[in-house]
C-alpha atoms as a PDB file:
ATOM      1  CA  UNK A   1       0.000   0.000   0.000  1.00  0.00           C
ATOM      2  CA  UNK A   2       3.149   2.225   1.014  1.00  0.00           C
ATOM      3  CA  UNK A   3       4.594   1.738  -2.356  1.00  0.00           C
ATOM      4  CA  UNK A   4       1.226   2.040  -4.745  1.00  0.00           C
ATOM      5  CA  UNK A   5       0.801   5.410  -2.335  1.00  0.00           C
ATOM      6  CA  UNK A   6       4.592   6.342  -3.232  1.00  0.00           C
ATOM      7  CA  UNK A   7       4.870   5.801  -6.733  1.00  0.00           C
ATOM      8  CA  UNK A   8       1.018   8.271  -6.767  1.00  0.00           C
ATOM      9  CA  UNK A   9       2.547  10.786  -5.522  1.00  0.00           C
ATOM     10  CA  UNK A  10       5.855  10.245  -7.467  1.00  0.00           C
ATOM     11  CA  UNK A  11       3.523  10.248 -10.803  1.00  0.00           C
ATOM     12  CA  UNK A  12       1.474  13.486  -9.900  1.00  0.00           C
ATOM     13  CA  UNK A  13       5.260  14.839  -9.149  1.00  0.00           C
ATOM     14  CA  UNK A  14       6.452  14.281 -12.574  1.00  0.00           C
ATOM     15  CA  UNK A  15       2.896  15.408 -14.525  1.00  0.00           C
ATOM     16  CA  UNK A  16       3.435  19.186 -12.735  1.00  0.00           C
ATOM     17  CA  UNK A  17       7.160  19.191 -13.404  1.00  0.00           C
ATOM     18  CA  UNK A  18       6.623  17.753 -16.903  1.00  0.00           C
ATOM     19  CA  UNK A  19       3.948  20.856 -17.579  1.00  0.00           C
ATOM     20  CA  UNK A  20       6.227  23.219 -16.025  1.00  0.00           C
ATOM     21  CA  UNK A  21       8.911  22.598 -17.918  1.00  0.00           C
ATOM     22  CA  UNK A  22       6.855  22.465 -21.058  1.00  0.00           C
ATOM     23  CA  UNK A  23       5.848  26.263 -20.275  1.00  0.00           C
ATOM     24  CA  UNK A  24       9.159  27.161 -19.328  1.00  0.00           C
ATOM     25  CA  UNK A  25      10.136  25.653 -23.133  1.00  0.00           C
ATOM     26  CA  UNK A  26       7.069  27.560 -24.858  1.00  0.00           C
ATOM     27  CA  UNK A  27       8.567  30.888 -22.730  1.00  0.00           C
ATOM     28  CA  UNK A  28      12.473  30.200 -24.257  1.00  0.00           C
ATOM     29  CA  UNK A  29      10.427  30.587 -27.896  1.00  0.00           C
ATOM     30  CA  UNK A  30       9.608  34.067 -27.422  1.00  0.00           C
ATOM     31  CA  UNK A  31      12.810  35.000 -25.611  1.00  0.00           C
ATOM     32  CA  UNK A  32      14.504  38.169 -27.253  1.00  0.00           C
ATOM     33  CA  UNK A  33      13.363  40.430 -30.424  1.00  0.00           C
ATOM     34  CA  UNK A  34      11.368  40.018 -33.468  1.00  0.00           C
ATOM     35  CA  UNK A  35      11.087  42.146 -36.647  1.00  0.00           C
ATOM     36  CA  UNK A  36       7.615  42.302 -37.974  1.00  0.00           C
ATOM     37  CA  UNK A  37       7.503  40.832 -41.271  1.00  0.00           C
ATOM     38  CA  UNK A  38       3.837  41.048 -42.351  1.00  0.00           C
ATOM     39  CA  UNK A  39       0.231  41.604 -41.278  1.00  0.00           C
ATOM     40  CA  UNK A  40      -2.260  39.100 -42.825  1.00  0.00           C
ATOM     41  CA  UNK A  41      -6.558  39.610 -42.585  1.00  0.00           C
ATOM     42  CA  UNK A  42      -8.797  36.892 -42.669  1.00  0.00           C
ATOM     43  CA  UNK A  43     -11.406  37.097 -45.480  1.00  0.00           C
ATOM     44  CA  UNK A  44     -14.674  36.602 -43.609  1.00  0.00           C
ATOM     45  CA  UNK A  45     -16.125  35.095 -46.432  1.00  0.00           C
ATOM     46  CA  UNK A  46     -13.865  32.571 -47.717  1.00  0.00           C
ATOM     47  CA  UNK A  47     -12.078  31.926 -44.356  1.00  0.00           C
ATOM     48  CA  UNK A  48      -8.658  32.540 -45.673  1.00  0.00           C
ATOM     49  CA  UNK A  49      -5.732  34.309 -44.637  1.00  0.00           C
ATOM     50  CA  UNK A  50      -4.281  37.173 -47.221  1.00  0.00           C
ATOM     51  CA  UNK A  51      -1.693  39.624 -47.270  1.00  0.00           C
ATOM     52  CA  UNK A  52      -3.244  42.690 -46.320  1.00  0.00           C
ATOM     53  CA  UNK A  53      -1.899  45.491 -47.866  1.00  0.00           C
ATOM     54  CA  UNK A  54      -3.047  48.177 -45.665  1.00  0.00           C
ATOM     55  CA  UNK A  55      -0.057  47.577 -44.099  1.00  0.00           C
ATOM     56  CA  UNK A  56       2.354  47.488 -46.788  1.00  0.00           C
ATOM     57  CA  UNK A  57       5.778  49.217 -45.880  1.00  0.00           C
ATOM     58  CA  UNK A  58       4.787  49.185 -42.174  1.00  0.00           C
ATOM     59  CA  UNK A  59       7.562  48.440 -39.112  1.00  0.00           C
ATOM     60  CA  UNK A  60       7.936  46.794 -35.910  1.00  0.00           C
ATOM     61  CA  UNK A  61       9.357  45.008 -33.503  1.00  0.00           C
ATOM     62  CA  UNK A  62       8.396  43.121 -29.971  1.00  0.00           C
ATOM     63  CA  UNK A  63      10.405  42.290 -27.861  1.00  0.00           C
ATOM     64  CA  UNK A  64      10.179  39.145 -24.689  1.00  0.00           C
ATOM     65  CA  UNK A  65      12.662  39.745 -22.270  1.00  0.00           C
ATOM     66  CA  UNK A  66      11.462  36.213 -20.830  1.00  0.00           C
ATOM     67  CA  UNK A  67      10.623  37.060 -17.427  1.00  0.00           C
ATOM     68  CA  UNK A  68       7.050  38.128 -18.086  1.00  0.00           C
ATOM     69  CA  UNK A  69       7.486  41.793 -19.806  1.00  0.00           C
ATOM     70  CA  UNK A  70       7.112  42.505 -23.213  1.00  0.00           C
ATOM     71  CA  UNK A  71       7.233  45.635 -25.409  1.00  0.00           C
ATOM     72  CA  UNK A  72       6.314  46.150 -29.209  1.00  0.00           C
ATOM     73  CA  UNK A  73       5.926  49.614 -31.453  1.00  0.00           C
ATOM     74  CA  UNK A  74       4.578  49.223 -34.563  1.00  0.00           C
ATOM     75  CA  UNK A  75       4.736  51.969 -37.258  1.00  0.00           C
ATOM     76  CA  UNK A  76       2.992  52.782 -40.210  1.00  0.00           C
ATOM     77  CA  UNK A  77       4.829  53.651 -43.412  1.00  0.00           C
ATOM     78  CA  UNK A  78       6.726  57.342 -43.424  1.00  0.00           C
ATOM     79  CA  UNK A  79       6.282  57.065 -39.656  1.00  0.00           C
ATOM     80  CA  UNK A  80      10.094  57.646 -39.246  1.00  0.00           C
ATOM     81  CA  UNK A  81      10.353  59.986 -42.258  1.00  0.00           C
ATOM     82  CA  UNK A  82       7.909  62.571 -40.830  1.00  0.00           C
ATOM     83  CA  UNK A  83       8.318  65.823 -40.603  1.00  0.00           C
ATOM     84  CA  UNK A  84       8.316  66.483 -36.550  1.00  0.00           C
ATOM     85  CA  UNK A  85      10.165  69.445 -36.518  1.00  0.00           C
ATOM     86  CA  UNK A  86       7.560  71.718 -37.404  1.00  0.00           C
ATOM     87  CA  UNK A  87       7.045  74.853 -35.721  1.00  0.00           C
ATOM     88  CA  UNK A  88       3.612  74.160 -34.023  1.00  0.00           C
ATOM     89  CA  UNK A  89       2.425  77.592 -34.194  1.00  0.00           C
ATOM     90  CA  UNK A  90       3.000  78.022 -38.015  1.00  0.00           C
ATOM     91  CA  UNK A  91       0.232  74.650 -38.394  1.00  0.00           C
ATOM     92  CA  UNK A  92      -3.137  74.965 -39.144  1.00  0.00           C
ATOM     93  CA  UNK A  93      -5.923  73.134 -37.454  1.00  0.00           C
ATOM     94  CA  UNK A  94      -6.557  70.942 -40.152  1.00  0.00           C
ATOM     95  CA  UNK A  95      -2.164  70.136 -39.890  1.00  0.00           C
ATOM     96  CA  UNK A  96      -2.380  69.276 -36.578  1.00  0.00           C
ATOM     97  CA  UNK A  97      -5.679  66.734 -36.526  1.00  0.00           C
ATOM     98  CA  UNK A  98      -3.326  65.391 -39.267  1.00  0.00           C
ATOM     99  CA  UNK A  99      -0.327  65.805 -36.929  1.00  0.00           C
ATOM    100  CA  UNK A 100      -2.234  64.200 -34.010  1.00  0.00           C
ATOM    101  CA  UNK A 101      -3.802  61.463 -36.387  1.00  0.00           C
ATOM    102  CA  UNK A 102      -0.707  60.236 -38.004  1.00  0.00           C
ATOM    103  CA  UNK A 103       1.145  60.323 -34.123  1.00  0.00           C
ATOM    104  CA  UNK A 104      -1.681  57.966 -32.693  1.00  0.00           C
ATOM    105  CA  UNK A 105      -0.437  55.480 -35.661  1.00  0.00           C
ATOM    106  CA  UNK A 106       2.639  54.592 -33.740  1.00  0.00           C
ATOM    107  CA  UNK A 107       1.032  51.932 -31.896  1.00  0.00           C
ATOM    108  CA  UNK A 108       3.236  51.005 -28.857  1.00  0.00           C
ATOM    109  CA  UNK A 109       2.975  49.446 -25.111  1.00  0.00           C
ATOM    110  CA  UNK A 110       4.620  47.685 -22.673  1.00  0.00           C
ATOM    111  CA  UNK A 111       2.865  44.726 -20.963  1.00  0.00           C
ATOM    112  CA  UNK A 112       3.316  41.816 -18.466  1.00  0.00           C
ATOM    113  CA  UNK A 113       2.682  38.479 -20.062  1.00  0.00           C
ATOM    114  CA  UNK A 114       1.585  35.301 -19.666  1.00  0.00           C
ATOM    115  CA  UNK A 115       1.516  32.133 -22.006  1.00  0.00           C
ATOM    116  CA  UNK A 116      -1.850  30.098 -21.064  1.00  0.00           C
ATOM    117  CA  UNK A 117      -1.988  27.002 -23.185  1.00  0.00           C
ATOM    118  CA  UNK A 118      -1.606  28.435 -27.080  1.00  0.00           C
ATOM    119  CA  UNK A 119      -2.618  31.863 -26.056  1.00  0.00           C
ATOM    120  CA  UNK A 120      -0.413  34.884 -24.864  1.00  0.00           C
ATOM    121  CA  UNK A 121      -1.951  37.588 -22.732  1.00  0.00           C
ATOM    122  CA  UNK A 122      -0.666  41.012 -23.056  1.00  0.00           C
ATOM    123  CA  UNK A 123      -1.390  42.978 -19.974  1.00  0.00           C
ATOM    124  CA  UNK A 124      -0.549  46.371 -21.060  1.00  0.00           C
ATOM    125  CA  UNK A 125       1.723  48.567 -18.143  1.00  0.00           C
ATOM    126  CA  UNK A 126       1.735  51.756 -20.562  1.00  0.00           C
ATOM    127  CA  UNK A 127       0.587  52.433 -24.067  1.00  0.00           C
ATOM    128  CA  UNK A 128       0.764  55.668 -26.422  1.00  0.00           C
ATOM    129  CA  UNK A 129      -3.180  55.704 -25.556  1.00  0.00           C
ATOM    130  CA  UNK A 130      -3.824  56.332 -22.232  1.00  0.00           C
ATOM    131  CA  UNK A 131      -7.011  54.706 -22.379  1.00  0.00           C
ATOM    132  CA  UNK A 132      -5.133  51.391 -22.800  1.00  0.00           C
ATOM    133  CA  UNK A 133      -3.519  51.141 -20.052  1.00  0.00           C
ATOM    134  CA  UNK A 134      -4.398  48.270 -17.888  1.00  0.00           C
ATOM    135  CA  UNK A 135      -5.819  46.503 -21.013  1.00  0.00           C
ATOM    136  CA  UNK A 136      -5.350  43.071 -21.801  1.00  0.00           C
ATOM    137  CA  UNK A 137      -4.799  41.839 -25.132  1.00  0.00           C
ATOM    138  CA  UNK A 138      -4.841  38.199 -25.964  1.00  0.00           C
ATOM    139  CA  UNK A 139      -2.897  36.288 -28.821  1.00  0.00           C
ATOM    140  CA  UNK A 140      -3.097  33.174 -30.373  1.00  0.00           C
ATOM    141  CA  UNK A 141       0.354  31.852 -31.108  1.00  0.00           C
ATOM    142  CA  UNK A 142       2.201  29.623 -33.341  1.00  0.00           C
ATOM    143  CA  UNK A 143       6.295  29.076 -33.989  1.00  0.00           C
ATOM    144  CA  UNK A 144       7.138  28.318 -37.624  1.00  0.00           C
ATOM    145  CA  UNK A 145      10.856  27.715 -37.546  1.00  0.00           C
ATOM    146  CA  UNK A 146      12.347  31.242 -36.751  1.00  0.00           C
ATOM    147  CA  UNK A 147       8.776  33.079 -37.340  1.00  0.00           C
ATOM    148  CA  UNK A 148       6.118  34.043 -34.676  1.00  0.00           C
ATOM    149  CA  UNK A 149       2.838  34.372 -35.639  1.00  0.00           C
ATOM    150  CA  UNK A 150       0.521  36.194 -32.778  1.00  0.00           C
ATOM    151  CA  UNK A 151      -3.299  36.290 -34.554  1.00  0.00           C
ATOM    152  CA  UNK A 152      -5.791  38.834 -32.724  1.00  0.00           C
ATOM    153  CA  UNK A 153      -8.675  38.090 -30.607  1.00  0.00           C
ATOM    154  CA  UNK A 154      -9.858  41.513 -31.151  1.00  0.00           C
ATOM    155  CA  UNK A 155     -10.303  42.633 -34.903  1.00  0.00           C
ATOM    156  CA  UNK A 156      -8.123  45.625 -36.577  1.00  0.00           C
ATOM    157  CA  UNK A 157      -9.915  48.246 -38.810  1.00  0.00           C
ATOM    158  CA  UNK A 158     -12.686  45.393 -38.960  1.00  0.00           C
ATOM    159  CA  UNK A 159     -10.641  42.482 -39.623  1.00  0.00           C
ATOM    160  CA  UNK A 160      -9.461  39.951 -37.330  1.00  0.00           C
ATOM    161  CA  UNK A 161      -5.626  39.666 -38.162  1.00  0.00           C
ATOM    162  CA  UNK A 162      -2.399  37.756 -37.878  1.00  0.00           C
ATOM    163  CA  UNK A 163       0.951  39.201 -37.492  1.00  0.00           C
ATOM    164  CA  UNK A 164       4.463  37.534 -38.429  1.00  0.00           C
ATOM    165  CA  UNK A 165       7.076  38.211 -36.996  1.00  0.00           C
ATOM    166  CA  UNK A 166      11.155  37.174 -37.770  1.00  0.00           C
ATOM    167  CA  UNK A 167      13.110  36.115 -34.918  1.00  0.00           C
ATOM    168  CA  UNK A 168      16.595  38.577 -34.892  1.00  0.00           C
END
């Protein structure tokens, strides 16, 4: 009885150490930085993934530091050609909703996270929108040799979307 009691508790032992380990593996994958390589949308009719090009010549990069923070920025294409030394006096109103639109483009945050099963949750610390702080953003993930692919819970301009991203 001693032993059958033994190797139990042995066996529930080695399942937790086995899934911790497992998690701790799955955490090594997103260790360190990633280039953003492409933004796909999913055609809600058909089901299939596409290039989107909405998001042709855009940039970023995310970055794990593999003890539970994360930060990404994401730009859209010009972003770090623009004009920003402008006198802001000498701009118009309809310049600076332009000004103000184009600088709530750069789409960046810090975040804790946390890899549940195939998901990663993104709990946002700071963001370029204030009203995103505190936010939690969940991924779906998948490694495909030295790419990353996070796909959104929530859906972007409309679209639920898929990003790639190249391990550096």
């Amino acid at each position: 009885m001693k032993l059958s009691k033994l190797l139990f508790g042995l066996s529930i032992l080695w399942t937790i150490s086995g899934c911790r380990n497992n998690e701790q593996s799955i955490d090594n994958k997103f260790y360190g930085m990633w280039r953003l390589d492409k933004i796909e949308s999913m055609d809600k009719e058909s089901g299939n993934w596409a290039y989107d090009s909405n998001f042709t010549g855009w940039n970023g990069f995310i970055l794990y530091d593999g003890n539970g923070h994360m930060g990404v920025q994401i730009t859209p294409k010009g972003y770090k050609d623009f004009d920003a030394d402008k006198n802001i006096d000498s701009i118009d109103v309809e310049g600076l909703k332009e000004l103000v639109k184009f600088y709530q483009s750069n789409f960046v945050y810090f975040a804790n996270y946390k890899i549940i099963n195939r998901t990663i949750e993104h709990k946002r610390l700071s963001a370029t929108n204030p009203k995103d702080w505190g936010s939690v953003l969940i991924r779906d993930f998948e490694f495909r040799k030295d790419t990353l692919i996070l796909t959104t819970h929530e859906n972007i301009w409309g679209k639920k979307s898929r990003l790639w991203w190249i391990k550096l």
